[in-house]
N, C-alpha and C. Protein backbone atom coordinates (compact mmCIF):
# COMPACT_ATOMS: atom_id res chain seq x y z
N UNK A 1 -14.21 -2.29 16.64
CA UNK A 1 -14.27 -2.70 15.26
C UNK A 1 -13.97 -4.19 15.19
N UNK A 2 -14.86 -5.03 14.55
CA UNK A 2 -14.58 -6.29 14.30
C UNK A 2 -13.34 -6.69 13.31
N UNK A 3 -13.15 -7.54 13.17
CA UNK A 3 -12.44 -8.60 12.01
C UNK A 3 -13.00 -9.30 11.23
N UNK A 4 -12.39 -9.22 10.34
CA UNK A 4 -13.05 -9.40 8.81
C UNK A 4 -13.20 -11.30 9.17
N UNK A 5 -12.86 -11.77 9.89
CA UNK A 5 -13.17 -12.70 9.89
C UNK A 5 -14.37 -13.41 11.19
N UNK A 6 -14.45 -12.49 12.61
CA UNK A 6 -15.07 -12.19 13.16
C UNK A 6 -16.84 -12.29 12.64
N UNK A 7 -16.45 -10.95 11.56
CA UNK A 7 -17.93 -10.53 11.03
C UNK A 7 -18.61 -11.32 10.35
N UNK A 8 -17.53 -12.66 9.68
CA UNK A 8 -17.75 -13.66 8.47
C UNK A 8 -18.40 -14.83 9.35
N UNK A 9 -17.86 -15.20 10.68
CA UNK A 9 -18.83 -15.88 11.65
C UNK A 9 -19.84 -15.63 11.96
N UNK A 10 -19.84 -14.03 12.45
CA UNK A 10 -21.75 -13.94 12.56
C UNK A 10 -22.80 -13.83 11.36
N UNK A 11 -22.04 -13.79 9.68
CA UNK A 11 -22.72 -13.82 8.69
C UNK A 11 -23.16 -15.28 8.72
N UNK A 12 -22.01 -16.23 9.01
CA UNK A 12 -22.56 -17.40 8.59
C UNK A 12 -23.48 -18.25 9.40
N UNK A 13 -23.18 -18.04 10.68
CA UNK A 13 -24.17 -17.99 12.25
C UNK A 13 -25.72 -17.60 11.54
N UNK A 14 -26.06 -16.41 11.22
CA UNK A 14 -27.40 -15.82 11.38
C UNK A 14 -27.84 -16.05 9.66
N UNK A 15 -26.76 -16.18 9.02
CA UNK A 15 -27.35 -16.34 7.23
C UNK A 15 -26.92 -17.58 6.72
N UNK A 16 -27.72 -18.70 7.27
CA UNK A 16 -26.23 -20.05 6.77
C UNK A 16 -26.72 -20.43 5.69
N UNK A 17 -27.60 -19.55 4.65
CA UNK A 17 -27.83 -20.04 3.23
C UNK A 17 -26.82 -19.31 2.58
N UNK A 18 -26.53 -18.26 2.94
CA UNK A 18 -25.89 -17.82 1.83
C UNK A 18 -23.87 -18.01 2.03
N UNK A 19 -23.04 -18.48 1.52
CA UNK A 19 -21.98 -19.22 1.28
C UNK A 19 -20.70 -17.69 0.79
N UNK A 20 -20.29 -17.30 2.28
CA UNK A 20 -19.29 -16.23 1.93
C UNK A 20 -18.27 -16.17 2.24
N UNK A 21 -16.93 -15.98 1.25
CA UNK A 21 -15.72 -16.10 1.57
C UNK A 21 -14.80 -14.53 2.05
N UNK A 22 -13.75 -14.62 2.65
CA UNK A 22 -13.41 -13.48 3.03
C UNK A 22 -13.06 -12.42 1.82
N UNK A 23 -13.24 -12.82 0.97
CA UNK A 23 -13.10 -12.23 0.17
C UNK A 23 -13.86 -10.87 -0.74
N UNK A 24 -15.10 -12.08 -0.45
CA UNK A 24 -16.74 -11.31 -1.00
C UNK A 24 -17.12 -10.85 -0.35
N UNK A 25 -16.56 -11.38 1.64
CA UNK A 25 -16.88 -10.17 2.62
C UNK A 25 -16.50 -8.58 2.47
N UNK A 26 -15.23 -8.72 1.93
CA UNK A 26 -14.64 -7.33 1.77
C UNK A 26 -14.80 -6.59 0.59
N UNK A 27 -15.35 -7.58 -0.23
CA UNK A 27 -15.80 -6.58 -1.67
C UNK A 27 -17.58 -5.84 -1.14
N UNK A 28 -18.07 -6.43 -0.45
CA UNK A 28 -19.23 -6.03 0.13
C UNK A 28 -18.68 -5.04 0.91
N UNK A 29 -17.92 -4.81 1.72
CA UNK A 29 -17.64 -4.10 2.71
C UNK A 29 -17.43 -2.62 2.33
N UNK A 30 -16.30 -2.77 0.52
CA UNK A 30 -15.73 -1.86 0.26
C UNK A 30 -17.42 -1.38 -0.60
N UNK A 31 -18.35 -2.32 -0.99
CA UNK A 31 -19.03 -1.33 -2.22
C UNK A 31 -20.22 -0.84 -1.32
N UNK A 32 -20.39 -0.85 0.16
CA UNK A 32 -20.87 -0.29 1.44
C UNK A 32 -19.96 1.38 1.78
N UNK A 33 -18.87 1.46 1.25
CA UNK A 33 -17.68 2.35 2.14
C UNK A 33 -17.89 1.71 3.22
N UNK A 34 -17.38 0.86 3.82
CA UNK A 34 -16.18 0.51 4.68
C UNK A 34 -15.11 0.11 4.85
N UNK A 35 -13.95 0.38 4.96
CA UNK A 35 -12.95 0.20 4.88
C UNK A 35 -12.16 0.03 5.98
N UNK A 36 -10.84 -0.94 5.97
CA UNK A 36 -10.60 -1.15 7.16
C UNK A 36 -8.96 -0.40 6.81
N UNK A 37 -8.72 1.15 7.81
CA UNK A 37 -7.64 1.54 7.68
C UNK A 37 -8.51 2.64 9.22
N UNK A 38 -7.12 2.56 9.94
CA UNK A 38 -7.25 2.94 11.04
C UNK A 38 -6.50 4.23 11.46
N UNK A 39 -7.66 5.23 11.27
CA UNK A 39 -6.71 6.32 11.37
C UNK A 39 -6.41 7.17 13.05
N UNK A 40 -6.39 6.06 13.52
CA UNK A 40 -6.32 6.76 15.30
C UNK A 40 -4.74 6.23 15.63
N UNK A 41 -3.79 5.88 14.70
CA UNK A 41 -2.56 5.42 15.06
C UNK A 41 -1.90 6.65 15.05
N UNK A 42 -0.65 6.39 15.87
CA UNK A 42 0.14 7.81 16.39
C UNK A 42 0.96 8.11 14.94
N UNK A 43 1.17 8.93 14.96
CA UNK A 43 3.11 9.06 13.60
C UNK A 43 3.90 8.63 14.60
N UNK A 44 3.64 9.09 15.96
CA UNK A 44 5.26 8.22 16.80
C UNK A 44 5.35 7.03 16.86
N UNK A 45 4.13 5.50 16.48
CA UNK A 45 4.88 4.83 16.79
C UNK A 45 4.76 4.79 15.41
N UNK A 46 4.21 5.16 14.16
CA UNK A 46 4.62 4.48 13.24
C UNK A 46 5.95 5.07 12.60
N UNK A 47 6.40 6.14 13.03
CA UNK A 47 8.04 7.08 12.82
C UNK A 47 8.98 5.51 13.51
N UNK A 48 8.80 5.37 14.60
CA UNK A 48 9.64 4.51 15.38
C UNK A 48 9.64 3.22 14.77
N UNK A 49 8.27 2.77 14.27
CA UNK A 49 8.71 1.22 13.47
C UNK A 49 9.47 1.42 12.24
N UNK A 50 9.04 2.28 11.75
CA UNK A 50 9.70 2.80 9.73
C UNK A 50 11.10 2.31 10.50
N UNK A 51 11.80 3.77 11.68
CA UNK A 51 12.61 3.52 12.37
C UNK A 51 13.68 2.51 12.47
N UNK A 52 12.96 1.71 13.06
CA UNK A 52 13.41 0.05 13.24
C UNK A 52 13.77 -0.72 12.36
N UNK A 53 12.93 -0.53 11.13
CA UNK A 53 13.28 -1.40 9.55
C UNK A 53 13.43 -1.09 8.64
N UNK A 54 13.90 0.66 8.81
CA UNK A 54 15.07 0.90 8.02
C UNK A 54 16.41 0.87 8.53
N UNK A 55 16.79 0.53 9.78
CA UNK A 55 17.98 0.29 10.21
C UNK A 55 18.60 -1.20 9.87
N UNK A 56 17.24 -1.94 9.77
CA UNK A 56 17.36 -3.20 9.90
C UNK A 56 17.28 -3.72 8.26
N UNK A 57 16.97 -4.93 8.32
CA UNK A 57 16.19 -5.49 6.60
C UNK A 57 15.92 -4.69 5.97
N UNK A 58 14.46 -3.98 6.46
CA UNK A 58 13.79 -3.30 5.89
C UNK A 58 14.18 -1.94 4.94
N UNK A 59 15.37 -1.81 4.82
CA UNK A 59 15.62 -0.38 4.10
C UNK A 59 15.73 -0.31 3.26
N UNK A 60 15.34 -1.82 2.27
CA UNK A 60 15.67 -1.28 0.59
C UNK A 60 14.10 -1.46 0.37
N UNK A 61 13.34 -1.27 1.31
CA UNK A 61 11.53 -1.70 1.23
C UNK A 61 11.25 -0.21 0.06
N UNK A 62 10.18 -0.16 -0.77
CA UNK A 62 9.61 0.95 -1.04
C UNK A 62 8.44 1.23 -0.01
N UNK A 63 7.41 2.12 0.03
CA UNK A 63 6.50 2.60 0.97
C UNK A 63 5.66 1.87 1.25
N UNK A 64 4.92 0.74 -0.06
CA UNK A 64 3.90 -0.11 -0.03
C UNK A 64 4.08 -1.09 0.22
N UNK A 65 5.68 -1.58 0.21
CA UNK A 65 6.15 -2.53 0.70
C UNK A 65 6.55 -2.41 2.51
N UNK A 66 6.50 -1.52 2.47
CA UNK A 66 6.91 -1.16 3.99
C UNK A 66 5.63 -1.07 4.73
N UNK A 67 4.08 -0.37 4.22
CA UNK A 67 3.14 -1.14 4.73
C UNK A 67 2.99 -2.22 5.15
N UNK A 68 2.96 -3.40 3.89
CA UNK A 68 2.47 -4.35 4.17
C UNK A 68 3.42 -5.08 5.02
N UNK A 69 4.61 -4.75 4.94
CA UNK A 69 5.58 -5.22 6.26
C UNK A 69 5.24 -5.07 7.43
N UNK A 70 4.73 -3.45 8.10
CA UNK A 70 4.38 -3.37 9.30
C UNK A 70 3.08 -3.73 10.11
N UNK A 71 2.29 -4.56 8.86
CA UNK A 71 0.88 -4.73 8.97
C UNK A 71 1.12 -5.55 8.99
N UNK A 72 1.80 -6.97 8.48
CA UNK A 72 2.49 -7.98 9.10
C UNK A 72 2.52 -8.34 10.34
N UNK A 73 3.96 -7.87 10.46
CA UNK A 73 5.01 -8.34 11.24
C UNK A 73 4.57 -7.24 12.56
N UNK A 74 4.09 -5.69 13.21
CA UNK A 74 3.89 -5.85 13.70
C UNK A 74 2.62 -5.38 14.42
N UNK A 75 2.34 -4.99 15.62
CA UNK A 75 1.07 -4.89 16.41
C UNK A 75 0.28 -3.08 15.61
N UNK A 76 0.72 -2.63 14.33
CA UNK A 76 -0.04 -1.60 14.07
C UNK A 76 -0.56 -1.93 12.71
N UNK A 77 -2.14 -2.61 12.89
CA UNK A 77 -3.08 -3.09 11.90
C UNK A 77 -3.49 -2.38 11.32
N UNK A 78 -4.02 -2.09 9.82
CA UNK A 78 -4.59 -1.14 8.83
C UNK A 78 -4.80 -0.07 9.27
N UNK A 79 -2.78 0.61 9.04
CA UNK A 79 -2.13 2.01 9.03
C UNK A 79 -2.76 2.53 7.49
N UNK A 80 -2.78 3.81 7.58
CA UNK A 80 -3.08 4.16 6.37
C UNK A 80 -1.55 4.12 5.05
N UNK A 81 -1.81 4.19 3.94
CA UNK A 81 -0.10 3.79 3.06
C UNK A 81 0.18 5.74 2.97
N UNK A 82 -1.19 6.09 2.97
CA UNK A 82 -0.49 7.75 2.68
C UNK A 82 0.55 8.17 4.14
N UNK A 83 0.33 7.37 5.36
CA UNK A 83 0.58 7.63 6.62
C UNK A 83 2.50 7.16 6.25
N UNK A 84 2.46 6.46 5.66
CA UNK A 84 3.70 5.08 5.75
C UNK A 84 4.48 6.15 4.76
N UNK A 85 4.06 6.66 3.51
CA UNK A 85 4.78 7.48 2.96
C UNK A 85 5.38 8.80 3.42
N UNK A 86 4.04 9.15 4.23
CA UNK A 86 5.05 10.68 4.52
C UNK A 86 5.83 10.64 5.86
N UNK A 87 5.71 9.53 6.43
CA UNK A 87 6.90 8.88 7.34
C UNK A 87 7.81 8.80 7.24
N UNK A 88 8.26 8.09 5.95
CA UNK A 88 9.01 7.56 4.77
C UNK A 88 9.61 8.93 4.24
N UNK A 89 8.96 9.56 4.00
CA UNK A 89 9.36 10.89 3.43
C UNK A 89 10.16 11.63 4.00
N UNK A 90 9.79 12.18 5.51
CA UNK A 90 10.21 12.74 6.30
C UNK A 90 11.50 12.23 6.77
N UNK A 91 11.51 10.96 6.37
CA UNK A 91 12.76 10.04 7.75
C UNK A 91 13.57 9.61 6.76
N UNK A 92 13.43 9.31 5.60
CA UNK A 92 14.55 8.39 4.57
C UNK A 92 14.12 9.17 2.86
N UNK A 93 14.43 10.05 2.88
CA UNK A 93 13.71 11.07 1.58
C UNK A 93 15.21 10.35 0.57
N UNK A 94 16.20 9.63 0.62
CA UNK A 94 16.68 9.05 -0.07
C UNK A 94 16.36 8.09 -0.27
N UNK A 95 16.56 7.56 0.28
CA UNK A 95 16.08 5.80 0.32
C UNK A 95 14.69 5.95 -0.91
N UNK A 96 13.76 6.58 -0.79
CA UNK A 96 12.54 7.00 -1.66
C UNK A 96 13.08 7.39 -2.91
N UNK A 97 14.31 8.36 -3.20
CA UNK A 97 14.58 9.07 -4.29
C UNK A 97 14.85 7.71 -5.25
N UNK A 98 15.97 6.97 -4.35
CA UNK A 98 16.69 5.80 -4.54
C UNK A 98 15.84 4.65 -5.62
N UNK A 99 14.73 4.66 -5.07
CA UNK A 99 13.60 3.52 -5.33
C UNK A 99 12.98 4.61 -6.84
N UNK A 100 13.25 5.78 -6.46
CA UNK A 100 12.34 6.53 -7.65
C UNK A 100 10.92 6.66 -7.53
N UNK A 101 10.54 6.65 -6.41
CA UNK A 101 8.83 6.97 -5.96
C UNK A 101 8.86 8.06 -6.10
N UNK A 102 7.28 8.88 -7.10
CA UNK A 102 7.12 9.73 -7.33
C UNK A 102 7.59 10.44 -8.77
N UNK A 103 8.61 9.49 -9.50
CA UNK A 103 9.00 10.26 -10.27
C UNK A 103 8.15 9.43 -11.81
N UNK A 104 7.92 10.22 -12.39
CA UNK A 104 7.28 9.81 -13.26
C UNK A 104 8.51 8.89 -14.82
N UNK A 105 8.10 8.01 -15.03
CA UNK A 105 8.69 7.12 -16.22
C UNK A 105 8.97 7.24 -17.45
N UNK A 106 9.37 8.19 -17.82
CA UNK A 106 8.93 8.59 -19.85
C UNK A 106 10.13 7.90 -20.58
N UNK A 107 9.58 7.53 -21.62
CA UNK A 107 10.53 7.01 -22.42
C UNK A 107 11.57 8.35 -23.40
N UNK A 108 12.74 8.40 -23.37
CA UNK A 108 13.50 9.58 -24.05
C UNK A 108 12.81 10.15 -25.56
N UNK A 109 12.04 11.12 -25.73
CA UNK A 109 11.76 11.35 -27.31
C UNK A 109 13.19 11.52 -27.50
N UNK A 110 12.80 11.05 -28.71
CA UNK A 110 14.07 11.40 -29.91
C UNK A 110 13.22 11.66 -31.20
N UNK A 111 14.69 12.45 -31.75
CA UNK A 111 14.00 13.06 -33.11
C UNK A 111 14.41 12.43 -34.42
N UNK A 112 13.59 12.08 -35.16
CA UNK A 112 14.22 11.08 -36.20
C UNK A 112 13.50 11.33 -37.37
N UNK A 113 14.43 11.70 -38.56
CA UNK A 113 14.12 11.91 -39.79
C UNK A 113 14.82 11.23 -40.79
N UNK A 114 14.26 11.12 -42.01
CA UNK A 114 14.70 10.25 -43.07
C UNK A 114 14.99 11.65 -44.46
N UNK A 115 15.48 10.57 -45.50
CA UNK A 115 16.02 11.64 -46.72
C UNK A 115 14.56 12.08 -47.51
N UNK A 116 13.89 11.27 -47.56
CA UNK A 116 12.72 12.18 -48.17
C UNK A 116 11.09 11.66 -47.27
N UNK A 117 10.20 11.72 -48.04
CA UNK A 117 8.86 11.63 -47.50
C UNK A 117 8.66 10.59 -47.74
N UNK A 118 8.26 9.33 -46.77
CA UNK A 118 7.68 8.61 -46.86
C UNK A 118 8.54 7.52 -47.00
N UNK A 119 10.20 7.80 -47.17
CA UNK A 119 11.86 6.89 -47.05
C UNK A 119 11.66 5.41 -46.42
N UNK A 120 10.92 5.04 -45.65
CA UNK A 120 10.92 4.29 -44.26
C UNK A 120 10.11 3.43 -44.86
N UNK A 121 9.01 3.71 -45.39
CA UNK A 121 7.98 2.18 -45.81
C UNK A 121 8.68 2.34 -47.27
């Protein structure tokens, strides 16, 4: 599998009229279905990095933040985020509660009435 920047050299190599940034490479890419998420990575090493940076810095990360951390910083490139969560899940199911992933946001109803109809305007 190439690199998105790789592929942007041989566009501009073989098409040098047309003027493409990595950007428009990947909006092309995605309205093709292709996508760059690599699903041949182990859960062991990505159990063992979560691992590593939640012991470390990394433990007040939420899940999407903990992606883009390990896609970073280290050698396991476009992990999937559903992969990173149930990692996450399995290994630090507080740390998650903590952050409140998953739980949905509602504002408290309350019940509120006045002395007659229409009191308020």
């Amino acid at each position: 599998m190439f690199k998105q920047e790789e592929i942007l050299s041989f566009v501009i190599r073989d098409y040098s009229c047309y003027t493409w940034s990595v950007r428009s490479l990947d909006c092309r890419l995605r309205h093709y279905g292709v996508f760059y998420s690599d699903k041949d990575v182990t859960v062991n090493d990505v159990r063992q990095t979560i691992a590593e940076e939640i012991d470390g810095p990394g433990k007040l990360l939420k899940y999407k933040a903990m992606q883009k951390k390990i896609r970073q910083e280290h050698e396991l490139k476009n992990i999937p985020r559903d992969l990173v969560h149930a990692v996450m899940y399995d290994s630090d199911l507080e740390g998650l509660k903590a952050h409140s992933v998953g739980k949905k946001k509602r504002k408290p109803e309350g019940h509120f009435s006045t002395k007659v109809h229409n009191f308020v305007h």
